[in-house]
C-alpha atoms as a PDB file:
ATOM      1  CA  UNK A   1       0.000   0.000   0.000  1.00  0.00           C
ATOM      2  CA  UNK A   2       1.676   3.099  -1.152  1.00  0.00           C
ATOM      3  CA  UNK A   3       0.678   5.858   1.022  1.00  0.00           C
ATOM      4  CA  UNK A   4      -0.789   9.169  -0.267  1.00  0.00           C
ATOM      5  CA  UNK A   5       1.711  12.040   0.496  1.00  0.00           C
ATOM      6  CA  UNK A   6       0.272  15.360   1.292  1.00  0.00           C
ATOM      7  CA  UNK A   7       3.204  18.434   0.510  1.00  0.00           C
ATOM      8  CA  UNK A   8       3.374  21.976   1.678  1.00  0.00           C
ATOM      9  CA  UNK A   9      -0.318  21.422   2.187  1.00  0.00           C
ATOM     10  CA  UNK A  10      -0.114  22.537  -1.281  1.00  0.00           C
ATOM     11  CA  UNK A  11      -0.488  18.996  -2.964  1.00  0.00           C
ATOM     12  CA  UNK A  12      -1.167  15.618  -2.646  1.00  0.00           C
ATOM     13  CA  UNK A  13       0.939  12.977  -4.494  1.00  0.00           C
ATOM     14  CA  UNK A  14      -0.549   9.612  -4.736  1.00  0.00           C
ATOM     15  CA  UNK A  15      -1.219   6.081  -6.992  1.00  0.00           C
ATOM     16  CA  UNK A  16      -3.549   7.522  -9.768  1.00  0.00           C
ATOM     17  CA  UNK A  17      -7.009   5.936  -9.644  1.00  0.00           C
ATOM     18  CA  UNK A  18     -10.367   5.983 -11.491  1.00  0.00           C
ATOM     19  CA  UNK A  19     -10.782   9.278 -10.165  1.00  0.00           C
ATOM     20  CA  UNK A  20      -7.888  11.033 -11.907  1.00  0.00           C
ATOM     21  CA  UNK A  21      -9.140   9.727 -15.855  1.00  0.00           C
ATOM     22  CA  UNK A  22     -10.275  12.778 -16.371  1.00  0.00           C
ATOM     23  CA  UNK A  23      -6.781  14.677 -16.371  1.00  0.00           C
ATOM     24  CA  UNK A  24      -5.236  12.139 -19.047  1.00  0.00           C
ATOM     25  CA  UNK A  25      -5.949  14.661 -21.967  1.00  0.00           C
ATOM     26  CA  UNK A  26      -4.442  17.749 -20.317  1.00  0.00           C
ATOM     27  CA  UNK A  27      -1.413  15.543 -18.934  1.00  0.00           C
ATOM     28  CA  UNK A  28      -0.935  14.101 -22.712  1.00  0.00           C
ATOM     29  CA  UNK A  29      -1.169  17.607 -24.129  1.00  0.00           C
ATOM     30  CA  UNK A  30       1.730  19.084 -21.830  1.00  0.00           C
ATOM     31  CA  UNK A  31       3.977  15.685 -22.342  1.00  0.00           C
ATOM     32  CA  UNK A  32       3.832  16.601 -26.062  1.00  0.00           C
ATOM     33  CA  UNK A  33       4.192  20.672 -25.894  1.00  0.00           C
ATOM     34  CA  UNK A  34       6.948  20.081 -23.579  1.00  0.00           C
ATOM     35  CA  UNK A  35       8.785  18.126 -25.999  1.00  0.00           C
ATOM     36  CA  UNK A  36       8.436  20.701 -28.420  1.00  0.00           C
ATOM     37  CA  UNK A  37       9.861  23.230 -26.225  1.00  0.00           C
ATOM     38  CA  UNK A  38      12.587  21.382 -25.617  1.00  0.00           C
ATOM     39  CA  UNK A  39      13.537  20.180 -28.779  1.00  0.00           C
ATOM     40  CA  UNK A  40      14.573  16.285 -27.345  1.00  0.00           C
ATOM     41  CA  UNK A  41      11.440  14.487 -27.820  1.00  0.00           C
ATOM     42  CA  UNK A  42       9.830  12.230 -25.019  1.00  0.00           C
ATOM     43  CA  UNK A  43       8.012   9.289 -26.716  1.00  0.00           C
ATOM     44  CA  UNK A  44       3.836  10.464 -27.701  1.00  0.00           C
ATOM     45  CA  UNK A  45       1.517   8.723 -25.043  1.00  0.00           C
ATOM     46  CA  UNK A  46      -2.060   8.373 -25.901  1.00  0.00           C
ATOM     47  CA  UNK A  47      -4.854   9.401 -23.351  1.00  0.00           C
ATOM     48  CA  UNK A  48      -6.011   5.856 -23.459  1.00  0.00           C
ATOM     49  CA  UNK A  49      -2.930   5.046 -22.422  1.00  0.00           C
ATOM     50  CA  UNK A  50      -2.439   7.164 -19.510  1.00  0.00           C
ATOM     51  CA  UNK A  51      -6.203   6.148 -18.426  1.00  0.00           C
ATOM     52  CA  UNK A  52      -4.810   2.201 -18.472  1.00  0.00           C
ATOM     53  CA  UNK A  53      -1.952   3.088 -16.106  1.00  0.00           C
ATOM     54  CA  UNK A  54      -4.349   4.858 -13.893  1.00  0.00           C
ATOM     55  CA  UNK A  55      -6.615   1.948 -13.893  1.00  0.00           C
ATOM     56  CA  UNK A  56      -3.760  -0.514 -13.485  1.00  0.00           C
ATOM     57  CA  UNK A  57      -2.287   1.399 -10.549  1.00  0.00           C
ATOM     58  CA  UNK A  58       0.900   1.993 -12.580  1.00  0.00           C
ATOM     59  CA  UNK A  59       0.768   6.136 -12.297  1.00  0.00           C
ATOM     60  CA  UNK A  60       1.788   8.232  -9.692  1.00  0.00           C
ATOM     61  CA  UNK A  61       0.137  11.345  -9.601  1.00  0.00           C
ATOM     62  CA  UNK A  62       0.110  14.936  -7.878  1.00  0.00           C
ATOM     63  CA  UNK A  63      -3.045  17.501  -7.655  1.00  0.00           C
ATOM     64  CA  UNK A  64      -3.671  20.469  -5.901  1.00  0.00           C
ATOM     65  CA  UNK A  65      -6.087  20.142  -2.868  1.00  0.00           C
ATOM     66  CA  UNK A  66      -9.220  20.987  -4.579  1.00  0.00           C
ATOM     67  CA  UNK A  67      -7.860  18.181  -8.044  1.00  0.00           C
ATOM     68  CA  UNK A  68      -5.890  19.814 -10.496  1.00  0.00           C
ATOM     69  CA  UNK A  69      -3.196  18.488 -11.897  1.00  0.00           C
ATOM     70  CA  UNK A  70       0.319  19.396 -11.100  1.00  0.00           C
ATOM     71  CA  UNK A  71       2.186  16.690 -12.164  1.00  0.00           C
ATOM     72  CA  UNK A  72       2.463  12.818 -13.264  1.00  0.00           C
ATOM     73  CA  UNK A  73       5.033   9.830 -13.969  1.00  0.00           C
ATOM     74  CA  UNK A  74       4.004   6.655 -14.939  1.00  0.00           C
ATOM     75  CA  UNK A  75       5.334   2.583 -14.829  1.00  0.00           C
ATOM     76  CA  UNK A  76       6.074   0.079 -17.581  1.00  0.00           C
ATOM     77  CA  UNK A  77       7.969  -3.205 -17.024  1.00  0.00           C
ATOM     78  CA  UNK A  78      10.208  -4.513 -19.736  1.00  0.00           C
ATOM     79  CA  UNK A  79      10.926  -8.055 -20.422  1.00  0.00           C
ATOM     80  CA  UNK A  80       8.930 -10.133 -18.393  1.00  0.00           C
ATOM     81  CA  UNK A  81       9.168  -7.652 -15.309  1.00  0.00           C
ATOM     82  CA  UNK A  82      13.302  -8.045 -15.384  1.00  0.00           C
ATOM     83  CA  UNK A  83      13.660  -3.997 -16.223  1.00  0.00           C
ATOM     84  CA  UNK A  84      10.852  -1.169 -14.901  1.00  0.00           C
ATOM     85  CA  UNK A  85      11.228   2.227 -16.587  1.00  0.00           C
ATOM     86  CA  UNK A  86       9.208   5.097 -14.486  1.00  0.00           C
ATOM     87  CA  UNK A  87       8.081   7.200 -17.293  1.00  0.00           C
ATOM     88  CA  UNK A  88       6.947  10.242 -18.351  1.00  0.00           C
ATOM     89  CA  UNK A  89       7.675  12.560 -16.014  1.00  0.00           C
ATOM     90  CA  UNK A  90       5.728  15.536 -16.127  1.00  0.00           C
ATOM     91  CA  UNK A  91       5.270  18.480 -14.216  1.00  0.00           C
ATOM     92  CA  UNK A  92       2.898  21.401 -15.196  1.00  0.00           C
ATOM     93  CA  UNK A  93       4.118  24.838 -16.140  1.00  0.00           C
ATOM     94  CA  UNK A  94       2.775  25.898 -13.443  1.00  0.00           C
ATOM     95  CA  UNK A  95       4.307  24.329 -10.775  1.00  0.00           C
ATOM     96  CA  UNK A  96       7.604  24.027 -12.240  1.00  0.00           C
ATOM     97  CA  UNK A  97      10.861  24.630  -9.846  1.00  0.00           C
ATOM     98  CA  UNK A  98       8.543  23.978  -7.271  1.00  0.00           C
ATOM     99  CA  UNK A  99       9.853  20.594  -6.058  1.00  0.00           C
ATOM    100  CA  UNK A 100       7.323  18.505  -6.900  1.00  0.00           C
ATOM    101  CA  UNK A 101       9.292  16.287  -9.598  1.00  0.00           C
ATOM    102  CA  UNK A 102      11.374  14.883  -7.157  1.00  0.00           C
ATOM    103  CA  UNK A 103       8.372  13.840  -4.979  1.00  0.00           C
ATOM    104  CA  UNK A 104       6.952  12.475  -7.921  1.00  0.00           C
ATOM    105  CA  UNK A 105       9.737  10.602  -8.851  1.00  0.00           C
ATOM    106  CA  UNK A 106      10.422   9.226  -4.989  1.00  0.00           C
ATOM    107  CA  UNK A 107       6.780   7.865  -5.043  1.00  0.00           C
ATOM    108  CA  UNK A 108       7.109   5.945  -8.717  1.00  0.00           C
ATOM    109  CA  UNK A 109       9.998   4.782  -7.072  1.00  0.00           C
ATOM    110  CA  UNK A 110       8.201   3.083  -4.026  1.00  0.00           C
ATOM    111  CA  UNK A 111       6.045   1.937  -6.334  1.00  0.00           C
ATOM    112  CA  UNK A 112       7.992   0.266  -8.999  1.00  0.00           C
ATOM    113  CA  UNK A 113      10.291  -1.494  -5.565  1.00  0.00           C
ATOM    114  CA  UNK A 114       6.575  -2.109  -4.034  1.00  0.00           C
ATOM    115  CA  UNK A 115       5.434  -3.954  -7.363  1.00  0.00           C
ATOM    116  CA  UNK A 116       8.738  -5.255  -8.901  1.00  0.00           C
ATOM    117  CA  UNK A 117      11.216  -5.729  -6.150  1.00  0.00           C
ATOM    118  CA  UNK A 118      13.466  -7.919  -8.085  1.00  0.00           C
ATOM    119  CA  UNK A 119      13.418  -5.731 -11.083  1.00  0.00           C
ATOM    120  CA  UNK A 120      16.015  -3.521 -12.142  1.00  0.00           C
ATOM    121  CA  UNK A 121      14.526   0.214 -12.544  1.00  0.00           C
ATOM    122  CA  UNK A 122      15.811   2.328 -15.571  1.00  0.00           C
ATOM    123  CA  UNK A 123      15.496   5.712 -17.184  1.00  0.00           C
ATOM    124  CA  UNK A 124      16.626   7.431 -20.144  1.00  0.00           C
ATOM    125  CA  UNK A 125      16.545  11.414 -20.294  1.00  0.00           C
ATOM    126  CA  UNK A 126      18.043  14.146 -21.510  1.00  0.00           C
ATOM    127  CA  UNK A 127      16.980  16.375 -18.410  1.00  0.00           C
ATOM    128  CA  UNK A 128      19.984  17.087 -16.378  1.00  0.00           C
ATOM    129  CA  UNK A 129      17.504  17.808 -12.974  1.00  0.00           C
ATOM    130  CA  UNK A 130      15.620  14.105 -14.041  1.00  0.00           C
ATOM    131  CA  UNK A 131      19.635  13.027 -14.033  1.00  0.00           C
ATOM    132  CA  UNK A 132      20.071  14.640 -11.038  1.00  0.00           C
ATOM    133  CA  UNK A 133      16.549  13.208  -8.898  1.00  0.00           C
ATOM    134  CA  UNK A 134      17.808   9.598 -10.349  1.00  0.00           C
ATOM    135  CA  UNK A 135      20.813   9.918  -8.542  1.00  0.00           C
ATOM    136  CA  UNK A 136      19.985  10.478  -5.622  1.00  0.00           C
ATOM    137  CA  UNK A 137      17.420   7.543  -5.538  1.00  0.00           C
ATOM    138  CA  UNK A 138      20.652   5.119  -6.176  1.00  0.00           C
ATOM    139  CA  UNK A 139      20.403   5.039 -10.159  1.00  0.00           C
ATOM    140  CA  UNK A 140      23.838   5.062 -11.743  1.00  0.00           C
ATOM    141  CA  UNK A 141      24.668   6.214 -15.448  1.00  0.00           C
ATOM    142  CA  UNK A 142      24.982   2.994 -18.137  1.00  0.00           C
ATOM    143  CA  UNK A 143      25.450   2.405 -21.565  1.00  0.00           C
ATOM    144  CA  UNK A 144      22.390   2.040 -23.769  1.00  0.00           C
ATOM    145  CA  UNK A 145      23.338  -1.403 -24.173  1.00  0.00           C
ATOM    146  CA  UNK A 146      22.616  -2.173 -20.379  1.00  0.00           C
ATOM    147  CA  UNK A 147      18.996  -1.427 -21.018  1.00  0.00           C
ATOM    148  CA  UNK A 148      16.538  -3.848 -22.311  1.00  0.00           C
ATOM    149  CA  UNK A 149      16.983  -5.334 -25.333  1.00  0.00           C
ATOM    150  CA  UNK A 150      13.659  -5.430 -26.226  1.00  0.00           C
ATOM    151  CA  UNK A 151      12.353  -3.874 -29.671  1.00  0.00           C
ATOM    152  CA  UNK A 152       9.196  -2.644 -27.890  1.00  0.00           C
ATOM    153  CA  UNK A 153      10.847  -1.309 -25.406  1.00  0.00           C
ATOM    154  CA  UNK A 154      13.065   1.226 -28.285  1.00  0.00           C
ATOM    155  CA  UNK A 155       9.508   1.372 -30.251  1.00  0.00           C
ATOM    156  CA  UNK A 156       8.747   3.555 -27.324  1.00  0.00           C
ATOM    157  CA  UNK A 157      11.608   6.272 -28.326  1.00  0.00           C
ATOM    158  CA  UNK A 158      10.007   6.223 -32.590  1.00  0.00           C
ATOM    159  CA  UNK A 159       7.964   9.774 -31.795  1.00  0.00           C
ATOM    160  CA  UNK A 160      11.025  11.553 -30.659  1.00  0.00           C
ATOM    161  CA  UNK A 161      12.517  14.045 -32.876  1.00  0.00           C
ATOM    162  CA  UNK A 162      16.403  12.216 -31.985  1.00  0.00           C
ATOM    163  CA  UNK A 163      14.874   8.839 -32.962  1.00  0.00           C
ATOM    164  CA  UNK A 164      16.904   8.662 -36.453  1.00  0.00           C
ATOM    165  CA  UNK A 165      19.848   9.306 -34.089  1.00  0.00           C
ATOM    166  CA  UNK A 166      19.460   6.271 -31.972  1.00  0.00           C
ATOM    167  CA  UNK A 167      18.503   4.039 -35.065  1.00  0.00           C
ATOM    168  CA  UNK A 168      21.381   5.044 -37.436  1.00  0.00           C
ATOM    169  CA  UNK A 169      23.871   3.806 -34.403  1.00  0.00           C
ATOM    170  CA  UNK A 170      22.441   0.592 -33.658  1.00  0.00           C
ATOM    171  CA  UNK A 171      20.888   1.754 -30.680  1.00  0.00           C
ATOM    172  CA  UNK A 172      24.372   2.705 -29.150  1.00  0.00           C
ATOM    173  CA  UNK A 173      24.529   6.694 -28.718  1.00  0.00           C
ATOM    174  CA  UNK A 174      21.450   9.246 -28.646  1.00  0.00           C
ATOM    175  CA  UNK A 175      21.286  12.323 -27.050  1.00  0.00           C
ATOM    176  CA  UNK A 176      19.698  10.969 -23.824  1.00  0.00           C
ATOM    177  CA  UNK A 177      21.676   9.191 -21.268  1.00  0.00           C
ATOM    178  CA  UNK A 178      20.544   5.729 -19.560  1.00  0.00           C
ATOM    179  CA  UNK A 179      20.683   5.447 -16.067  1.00  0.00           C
ATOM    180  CA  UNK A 180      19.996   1.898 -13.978  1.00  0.00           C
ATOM    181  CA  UNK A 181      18.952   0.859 -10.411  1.00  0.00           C
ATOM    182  CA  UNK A 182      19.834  -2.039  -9.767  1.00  0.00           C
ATOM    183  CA  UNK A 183      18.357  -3.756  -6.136  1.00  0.00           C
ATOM    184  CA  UNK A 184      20.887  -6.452  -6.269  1.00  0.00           C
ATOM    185  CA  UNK A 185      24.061  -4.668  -6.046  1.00  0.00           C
ATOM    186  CA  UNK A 186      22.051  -2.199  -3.429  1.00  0.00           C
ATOM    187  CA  UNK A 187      21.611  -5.077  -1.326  1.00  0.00           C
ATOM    188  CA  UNK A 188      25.486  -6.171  -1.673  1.00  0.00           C
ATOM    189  CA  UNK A 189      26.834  -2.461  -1.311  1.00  0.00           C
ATOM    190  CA  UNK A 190      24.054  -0.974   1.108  1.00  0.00           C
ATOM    191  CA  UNK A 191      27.216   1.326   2.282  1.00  0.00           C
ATOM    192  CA  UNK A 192      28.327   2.227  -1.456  1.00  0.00           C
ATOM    193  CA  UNK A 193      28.028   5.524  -1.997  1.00  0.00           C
ATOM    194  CA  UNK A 194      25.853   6.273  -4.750  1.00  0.00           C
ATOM    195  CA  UNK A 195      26.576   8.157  -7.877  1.00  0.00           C
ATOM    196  CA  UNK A 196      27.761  12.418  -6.962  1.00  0.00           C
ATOM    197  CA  UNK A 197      25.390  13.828  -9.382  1.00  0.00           C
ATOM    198  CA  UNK A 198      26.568  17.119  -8.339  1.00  0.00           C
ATOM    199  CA  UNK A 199      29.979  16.524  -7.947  1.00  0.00           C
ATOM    200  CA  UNK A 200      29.526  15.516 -11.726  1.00  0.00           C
ATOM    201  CA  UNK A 201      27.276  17.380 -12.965  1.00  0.00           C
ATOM    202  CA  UNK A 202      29.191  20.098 -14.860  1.00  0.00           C
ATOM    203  CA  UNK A 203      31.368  17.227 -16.786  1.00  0.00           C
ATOM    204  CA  UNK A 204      28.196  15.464 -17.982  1.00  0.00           C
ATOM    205  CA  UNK A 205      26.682  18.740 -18.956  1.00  0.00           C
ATOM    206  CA  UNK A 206      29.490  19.594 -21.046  1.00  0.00           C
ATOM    207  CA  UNK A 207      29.575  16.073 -22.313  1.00  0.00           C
ATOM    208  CA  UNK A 208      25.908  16.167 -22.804  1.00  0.00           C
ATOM    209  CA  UNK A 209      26.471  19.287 -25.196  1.00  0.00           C
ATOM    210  CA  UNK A 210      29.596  18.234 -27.046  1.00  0.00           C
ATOM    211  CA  UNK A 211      27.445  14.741 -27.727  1.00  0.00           C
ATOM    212  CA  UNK A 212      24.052  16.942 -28.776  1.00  0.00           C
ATOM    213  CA  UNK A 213      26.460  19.000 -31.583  1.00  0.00           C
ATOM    214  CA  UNK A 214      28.645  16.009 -32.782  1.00  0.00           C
ATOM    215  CA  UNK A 215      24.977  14.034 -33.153  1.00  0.00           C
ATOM    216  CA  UNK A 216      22.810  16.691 -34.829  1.00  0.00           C
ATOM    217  CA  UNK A 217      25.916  17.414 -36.946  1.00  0.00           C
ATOM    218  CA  UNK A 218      26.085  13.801 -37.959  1.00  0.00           C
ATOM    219  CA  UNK A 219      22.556  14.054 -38.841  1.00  0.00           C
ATOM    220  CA  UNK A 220      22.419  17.341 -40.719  1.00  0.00           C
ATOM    221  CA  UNK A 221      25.517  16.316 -43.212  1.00  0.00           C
ATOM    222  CA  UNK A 222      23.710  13.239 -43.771  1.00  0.00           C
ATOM    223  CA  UNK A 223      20.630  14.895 -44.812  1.00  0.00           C
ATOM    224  CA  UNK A 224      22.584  17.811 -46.719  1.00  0.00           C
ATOM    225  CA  UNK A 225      24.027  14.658 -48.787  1.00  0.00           C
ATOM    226  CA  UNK A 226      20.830  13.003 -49.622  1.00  0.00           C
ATOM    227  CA  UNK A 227      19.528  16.690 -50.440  1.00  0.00           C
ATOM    228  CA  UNK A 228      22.468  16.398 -53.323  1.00  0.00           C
ATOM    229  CA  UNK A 229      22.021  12.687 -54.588  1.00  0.00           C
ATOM    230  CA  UNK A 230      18.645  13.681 -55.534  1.00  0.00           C
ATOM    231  CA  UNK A 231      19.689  16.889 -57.143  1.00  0.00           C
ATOM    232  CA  UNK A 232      19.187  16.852 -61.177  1.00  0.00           C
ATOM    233  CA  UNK A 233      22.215  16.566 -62.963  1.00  0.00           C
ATOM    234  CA  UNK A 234      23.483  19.368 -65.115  1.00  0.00           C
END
């Protein structure tokens, strides 16, 4: 039972129910301007599909006291229940810098350990601050390779704008990083210390950038050169 978490007495942050189905539109609507605005893509989620992970219990999400929404994050599980991603992490414009992500994020986290605790929990972002929440829940940077193999699991990344990135390198290198919990080695090293996101932060930021112009570099020759091939000759 995942206890519902009242904050500031400003929100409440919960397990989405039947109650919340009403908010899927708005939710969907800000996952997909916010990807616009950022120009890195988060996968397109469907209302539908938002209501099923309400209905399932897979959704965490906050409201104000009197039931808007401020923010929402949702669980998948990936081959057979070996990986669980907690996804779409969205906060509204509102009620951005306010905190509330990382409460969000906490609570999918209890959930997804409540649910799966033998499975390892993963991410992919391009958000330094999701980068920076992950870290401090135990997740540790990886190579895309260390994430599910599964092709359903990558058909989740098709509606991002970087997805021709990830495809043309064999699923190897994209602009967002992977990052991994994994309970096993948390129950060996309990006193490890976990991943200095801040410590770090400035090195993968300028990494992060260097990556972004190399990529989008990459991809604009390639298109420039297609551009030509199918130039008439003279």
């Amino acid at each position: 039972m995942i206890t519902p978490e009242v904050v500031n007495d400003q929100f409440i942050v919960q397990v989405a129910n039947e109650n919340h189905l009403r908010l899927a539109e708005s939710i969907c609507h800000e996952m997909e301007e916010s990807a616009k605005a950022r120009g890195t893509g988060i996968a397109k989620r469907s209302p539908i599909y938002v209501m099923e992970k309400m209905l399932e219990g897979k959704a965490i999400i906050a409201t104000t006291m009197s039931g808007d929404w401020v923010g929402f994050c949702y669980v998948e599980t990936w081959e057979h229940g070996k990986f669980v991603a907690n996804s779409g992490l969205i906060v509204h414009p509102d009620y951005r810098k306010s905190g509330i992500a990382t409460r969000i994020k906490a609570k999918a986290f209890e959930l997804s350990r409540a649910k799966f605790p033998e499975a390892k929990i993963i991410g992919i972002t391009t958000s330094l601050a999701v980068m920076k929440i992950n870290s401090d829940l135990g997740y540790q940077p990886v190579t895309l390779n260390e994430l599910p193999g599964d092709d359903s699991f990558w058909k989740g990344c098709s509606s991002c704008v970087n997805y021709d990135i990830l495809t043309r390198t064999n699923r190897k290198h994209c602009l967002c990083t992977g990052m991994l919990y994994d309970p096993e080695e948390h129950k060996q090293e309990e006193k490890k210390e976990n991943w200095n996101f801040l410590k770090e932060s400035s090195l993968y930021e300028r990494w992060m950038r260097i990556k972004k112009r190399i990529l989008l570099r990459i991809k604009h020759d390639r298109v420039k050169k297609q551009e030509r091939e199918l130039e008439p000759a003279h």
